[in-house]
PDB file of N, CA and C in Angstrom:
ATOM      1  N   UNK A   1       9.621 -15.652 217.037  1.00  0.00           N
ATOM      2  CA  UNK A   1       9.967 -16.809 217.834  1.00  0.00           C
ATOM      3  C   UNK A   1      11.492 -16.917 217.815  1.00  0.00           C
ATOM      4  N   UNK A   2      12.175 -16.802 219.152  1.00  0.00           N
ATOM      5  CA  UNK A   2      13.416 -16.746 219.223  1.00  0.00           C
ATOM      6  C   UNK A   2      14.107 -18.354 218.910  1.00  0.00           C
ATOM      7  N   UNK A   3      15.308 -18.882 219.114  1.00  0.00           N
ATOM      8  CA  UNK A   3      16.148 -20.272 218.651  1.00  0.00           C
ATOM      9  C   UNK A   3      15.478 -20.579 220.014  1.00  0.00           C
ATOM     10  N   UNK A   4      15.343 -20.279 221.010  1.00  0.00           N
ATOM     11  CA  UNK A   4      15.223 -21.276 222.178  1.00  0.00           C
ATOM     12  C   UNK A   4      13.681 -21.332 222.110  1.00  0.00           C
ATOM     13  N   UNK A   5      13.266 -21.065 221.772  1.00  0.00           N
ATOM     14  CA  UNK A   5      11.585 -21.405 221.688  1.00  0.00           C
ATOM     15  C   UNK A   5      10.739 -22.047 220.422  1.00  0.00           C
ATOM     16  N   UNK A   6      11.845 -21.944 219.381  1.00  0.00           N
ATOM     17  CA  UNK A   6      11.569 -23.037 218.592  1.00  0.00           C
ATOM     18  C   UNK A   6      12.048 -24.354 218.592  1.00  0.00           C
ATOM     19  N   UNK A   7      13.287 -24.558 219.507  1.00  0.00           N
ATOM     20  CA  UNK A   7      13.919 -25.762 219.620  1.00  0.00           C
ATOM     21  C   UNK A   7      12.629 -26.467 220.468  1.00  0.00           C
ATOM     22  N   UNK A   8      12.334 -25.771 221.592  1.00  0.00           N
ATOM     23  CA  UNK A   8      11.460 -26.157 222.526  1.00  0.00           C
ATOM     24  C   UNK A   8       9.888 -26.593 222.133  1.00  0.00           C
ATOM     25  N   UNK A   9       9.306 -25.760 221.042  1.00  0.00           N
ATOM     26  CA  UNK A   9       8.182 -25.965 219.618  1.00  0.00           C
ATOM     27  C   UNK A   9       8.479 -27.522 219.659  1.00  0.00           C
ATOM     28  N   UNK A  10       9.850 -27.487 218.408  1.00  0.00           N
ATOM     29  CA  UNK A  10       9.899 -28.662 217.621  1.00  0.00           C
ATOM     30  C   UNK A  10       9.906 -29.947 218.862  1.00  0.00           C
ATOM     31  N   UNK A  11      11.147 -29.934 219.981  1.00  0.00           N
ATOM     32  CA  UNK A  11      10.488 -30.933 220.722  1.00  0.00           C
ATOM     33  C   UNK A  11       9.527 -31.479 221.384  1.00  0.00           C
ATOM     34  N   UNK A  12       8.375 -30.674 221.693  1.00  0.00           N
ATOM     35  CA  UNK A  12       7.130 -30.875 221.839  1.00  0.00           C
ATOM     36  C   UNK A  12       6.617 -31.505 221.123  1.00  0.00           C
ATOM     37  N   UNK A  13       6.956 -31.107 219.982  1.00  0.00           N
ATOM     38  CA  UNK A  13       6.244 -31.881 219.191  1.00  0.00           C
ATOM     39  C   UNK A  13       6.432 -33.205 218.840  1.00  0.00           C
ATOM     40  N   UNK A  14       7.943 -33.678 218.817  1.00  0.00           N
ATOM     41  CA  UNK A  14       8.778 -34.578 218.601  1.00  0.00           C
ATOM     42  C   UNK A  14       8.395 -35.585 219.892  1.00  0.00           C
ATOM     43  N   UNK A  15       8.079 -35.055 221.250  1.00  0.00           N
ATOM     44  CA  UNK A  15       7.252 -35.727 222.075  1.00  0.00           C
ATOM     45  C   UNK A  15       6.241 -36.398 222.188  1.00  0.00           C
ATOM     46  N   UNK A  16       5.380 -35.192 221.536  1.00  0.00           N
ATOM     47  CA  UNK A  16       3.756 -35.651 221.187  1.00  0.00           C
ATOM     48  C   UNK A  16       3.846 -36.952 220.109  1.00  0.00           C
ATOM     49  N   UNK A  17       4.523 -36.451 218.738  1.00  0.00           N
ATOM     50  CA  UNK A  17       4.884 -38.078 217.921  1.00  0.00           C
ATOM     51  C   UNK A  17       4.720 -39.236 218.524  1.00  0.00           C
ATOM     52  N   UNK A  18       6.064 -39.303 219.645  1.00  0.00           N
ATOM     53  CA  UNK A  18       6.222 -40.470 220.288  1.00  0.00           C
ATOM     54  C   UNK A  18       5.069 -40.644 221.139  1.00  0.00           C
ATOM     55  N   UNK A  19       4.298 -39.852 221.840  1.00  0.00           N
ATOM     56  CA  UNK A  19       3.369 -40.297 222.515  1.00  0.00           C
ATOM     57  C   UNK A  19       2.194 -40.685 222.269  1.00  0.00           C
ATOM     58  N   UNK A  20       1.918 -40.235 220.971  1.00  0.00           N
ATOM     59  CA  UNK A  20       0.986 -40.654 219.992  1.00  0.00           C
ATOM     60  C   UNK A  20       1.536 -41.839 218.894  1.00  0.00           C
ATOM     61  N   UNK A  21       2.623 -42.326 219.259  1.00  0.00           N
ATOM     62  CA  UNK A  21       2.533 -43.423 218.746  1.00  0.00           C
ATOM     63  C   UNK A  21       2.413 -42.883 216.872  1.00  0.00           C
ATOM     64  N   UNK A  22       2.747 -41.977 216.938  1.00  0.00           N
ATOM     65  CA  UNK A  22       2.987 -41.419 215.143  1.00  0.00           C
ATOM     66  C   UNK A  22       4.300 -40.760 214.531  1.00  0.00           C
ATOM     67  N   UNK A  23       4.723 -40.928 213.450  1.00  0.00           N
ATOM     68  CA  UNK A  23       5.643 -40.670 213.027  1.00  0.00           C
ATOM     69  C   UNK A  23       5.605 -39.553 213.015  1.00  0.00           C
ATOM     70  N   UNK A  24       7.211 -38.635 213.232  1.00  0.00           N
ATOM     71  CA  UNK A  24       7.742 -37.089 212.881  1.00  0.00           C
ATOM     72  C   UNK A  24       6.801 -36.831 212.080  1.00  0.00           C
ATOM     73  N   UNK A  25       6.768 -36.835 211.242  1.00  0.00           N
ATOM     74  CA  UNK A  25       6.089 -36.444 210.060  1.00  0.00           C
ATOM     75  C   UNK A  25       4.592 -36.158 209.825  1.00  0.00           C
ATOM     76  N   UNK A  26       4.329 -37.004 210.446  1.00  0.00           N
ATOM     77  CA  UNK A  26       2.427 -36.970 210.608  1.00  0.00           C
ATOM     78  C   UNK A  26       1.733 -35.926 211.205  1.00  0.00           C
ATOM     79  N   UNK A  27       2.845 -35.093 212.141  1.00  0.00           N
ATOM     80  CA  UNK A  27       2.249 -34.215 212.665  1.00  0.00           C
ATOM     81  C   UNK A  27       2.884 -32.294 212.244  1.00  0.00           C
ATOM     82  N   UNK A  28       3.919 -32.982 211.357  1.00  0.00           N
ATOM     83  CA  UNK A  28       4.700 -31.658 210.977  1.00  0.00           C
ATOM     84  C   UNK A  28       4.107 -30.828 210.303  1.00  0.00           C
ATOM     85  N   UNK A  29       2.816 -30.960 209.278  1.00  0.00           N
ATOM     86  CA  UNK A  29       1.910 -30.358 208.435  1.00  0.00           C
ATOM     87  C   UNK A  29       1.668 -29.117 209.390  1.00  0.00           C
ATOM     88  N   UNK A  30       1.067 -29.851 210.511  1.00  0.00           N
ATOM     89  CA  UNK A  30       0.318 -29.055 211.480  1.00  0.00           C
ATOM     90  C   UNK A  30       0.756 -28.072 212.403  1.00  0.00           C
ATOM     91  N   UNK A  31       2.098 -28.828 212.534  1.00  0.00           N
ATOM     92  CA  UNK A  31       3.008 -27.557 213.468  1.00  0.00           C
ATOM     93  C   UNK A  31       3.645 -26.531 212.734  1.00  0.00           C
ATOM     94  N   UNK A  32       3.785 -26.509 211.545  1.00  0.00           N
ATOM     95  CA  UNK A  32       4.224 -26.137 210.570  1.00  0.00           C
ATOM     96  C   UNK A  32       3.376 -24.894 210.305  1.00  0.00           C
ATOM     97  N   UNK A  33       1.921 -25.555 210.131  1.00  0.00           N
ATOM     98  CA  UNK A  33       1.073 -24.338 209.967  1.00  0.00           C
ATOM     99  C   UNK A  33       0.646 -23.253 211.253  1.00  0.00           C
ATOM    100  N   UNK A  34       1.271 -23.700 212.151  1.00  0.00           N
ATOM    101  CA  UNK A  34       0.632 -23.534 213.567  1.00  0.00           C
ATOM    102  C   UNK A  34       2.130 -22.122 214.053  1.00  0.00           C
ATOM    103  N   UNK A  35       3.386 -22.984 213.103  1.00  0.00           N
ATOM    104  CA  UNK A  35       4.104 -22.024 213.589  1.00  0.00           C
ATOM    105  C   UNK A  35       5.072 -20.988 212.663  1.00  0.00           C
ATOM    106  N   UNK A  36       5.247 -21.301 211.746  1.00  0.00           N
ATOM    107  CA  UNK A  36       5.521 -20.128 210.609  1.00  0.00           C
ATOM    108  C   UNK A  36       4.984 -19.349 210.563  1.00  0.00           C
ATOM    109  N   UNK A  37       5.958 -18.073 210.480  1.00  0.00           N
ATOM    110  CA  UNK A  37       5.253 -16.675 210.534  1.00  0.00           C
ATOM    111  C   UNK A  37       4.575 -16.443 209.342  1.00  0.00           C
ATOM    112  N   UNK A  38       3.394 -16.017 209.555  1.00  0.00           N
ATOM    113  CA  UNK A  38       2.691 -15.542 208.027  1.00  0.00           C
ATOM    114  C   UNK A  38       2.968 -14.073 207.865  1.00  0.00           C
ATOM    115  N   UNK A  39       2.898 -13.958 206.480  1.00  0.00           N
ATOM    116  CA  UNK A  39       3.632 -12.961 205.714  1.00  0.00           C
ATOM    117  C   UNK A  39       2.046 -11.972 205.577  1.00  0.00           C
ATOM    118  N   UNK A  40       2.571 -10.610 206.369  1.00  0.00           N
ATOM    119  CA  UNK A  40       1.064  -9.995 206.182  1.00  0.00           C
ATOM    120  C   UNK A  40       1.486  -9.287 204.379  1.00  0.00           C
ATOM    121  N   UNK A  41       0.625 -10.065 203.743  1.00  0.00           N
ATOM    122  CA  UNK A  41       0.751  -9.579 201.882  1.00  0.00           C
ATOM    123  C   UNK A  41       0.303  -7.834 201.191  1.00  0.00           C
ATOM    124  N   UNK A  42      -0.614  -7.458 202.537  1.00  0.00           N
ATOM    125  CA  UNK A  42      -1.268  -6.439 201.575  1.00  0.00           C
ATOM    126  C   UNK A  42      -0.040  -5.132 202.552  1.00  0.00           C
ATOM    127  N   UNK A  43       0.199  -5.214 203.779  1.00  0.00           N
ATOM    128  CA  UNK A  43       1.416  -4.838 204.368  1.00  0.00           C
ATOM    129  C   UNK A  43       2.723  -4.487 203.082  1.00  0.00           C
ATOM    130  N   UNK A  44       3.042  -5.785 202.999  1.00  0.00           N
ATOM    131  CA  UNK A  44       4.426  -5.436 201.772  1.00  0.00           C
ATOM    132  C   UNK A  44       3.737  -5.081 200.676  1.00  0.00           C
ATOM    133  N   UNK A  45       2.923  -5.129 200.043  1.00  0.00           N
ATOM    134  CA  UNK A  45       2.603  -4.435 199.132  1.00  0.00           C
ATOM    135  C   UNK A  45       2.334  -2.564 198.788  1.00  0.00           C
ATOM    136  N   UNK A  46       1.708  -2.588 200.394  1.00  0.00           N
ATOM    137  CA  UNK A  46       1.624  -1.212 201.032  1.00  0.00           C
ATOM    138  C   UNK A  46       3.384  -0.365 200.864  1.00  0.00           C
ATOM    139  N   UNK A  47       4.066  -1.186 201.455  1.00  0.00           N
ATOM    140  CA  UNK A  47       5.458  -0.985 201.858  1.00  0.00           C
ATOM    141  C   UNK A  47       6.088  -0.769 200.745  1.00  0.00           C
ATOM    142  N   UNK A  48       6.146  -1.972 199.408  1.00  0.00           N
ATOM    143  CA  UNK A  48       6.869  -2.108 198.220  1.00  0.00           C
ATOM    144  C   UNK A  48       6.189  -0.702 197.413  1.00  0.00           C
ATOM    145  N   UNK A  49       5.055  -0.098 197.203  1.00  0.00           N
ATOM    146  CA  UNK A  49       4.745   1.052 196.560  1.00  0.00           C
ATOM    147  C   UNK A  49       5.679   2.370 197.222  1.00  0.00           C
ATOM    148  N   UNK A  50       5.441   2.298 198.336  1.00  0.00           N
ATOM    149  CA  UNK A  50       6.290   3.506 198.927  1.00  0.00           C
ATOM    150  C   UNK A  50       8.082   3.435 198.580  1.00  0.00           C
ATOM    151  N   UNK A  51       8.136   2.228 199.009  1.00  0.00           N
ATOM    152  CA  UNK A  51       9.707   2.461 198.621  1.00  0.00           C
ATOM    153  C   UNK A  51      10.236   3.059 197.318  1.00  0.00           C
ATOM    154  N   UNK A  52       9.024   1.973 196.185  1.00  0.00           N
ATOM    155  CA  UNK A  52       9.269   2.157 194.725  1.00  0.00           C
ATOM    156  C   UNK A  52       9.499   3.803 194.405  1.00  0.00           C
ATOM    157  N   UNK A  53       8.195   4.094 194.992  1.00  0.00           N
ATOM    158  CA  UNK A  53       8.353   5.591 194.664  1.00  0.00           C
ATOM    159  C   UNK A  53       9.355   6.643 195.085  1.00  0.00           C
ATOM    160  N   UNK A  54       9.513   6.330 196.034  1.00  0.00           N
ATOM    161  CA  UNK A  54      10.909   6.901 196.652  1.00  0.00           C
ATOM    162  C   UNK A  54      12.231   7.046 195.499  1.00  0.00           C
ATOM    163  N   UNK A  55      12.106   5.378 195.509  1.00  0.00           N
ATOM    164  CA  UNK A  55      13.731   4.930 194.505  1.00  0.00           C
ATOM    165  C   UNK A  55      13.258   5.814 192.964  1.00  0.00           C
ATOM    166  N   UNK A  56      11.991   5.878 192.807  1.00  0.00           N
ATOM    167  CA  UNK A  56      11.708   6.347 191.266  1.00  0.00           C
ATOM    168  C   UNK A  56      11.610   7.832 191.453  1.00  0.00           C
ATOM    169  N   UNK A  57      11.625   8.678 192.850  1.00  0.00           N
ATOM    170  CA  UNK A  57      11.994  10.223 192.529  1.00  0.00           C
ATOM    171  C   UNK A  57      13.969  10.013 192.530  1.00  0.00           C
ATOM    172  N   UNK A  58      14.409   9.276 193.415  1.00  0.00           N
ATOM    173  CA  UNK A  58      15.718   9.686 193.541  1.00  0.00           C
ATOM    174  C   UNK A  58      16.293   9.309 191.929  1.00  0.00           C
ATOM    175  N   UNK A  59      15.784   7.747 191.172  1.00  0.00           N
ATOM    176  CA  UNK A  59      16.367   7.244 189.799  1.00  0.00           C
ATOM    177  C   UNK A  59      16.138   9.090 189.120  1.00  0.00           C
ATOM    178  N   UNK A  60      14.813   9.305 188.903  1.00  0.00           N
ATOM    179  CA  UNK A  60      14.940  10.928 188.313  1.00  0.00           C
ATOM    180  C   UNK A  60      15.385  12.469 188.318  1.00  0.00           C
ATOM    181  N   UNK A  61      15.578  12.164 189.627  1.00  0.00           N
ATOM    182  CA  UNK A  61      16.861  13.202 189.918  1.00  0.00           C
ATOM    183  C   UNK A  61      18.152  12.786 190.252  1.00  0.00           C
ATOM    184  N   UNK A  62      18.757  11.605 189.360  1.00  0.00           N
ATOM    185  CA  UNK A  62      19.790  11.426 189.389  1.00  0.00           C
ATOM    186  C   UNK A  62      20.769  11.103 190.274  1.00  0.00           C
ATOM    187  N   UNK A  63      19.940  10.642 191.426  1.00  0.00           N
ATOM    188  CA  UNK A  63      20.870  10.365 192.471  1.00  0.00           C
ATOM    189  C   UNK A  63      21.076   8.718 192.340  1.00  0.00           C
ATOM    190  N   UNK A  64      20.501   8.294 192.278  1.00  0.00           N
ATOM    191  CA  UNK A  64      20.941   6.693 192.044  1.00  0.00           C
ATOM    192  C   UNK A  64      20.708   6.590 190.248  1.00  0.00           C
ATOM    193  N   UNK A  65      21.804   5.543 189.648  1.00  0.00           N
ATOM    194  CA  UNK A  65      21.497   5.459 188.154  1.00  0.00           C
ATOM    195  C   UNK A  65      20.585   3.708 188.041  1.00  0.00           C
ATOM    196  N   UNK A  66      20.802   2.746 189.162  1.00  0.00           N
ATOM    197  CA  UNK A  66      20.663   1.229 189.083  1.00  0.00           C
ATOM    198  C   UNK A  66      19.621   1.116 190.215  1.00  0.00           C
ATOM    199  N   UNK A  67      18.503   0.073 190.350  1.00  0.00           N
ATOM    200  CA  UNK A  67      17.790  -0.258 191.397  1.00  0.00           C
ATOM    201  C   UNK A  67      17.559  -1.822 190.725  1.00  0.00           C
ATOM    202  N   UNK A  68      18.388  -2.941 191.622  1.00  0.00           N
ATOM    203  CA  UNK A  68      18.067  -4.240 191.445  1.00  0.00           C
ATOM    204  C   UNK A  68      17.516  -4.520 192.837  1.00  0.00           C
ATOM    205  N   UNK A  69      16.102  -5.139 192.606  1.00  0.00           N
ATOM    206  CA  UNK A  69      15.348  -6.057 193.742  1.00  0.00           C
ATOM    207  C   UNK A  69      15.299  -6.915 193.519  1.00  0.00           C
ATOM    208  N   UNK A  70      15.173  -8.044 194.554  1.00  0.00           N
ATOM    209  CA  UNK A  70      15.297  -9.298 195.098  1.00  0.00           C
ATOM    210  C   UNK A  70      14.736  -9.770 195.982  1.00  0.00           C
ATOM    211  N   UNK A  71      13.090 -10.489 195.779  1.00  0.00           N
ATOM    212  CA  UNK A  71      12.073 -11.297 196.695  1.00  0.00           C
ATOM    213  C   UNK A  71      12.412 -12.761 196.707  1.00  0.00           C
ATOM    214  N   UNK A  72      12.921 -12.851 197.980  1.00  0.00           N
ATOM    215  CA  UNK A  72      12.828 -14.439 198.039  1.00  0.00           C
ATOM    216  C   UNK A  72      11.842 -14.695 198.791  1.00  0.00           C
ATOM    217  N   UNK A  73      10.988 -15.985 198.442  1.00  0.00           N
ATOM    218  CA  UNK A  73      10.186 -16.247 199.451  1.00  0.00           C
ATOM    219  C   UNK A  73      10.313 -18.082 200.296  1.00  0.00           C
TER     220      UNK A  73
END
């Protein structure tokens, strides 16, 4: 979802609020779940083995000496 199509999301929604007579909030649960990308889990997991192994032939033949990772979620 590009910036102009989430601006356009959130005011819809920010519409619907007012037209429903409900607060921002009451309905953000829902758009929320409706529009965050879900994280396909067994995908990166698929992904994180391959890399690992990769980085763990090059750590043993000496081509890299350090491998720091970093998952934010």
């Amino acid at each position: 979802m590009n910036k102009k199509q989430l601006t356009e999301s959130i005011m819809a929604g920010v519409r619907r609020a007012f037209r429903e007579n409900k607060s921002l909030n009451e309905g953000f649960s829902l758009w929320k779940e409706q529009n965050v990308p879900k994280l396909d889990h067994e995908m990166l997991k698929s992904n994180i083995l391959k890399i690992s192994e990769i980085l763990g032939n090059f750590l043993n033949d000496k081509y890299i000496s350090v491998v720091n990772v970093v998952y934010h979620s």
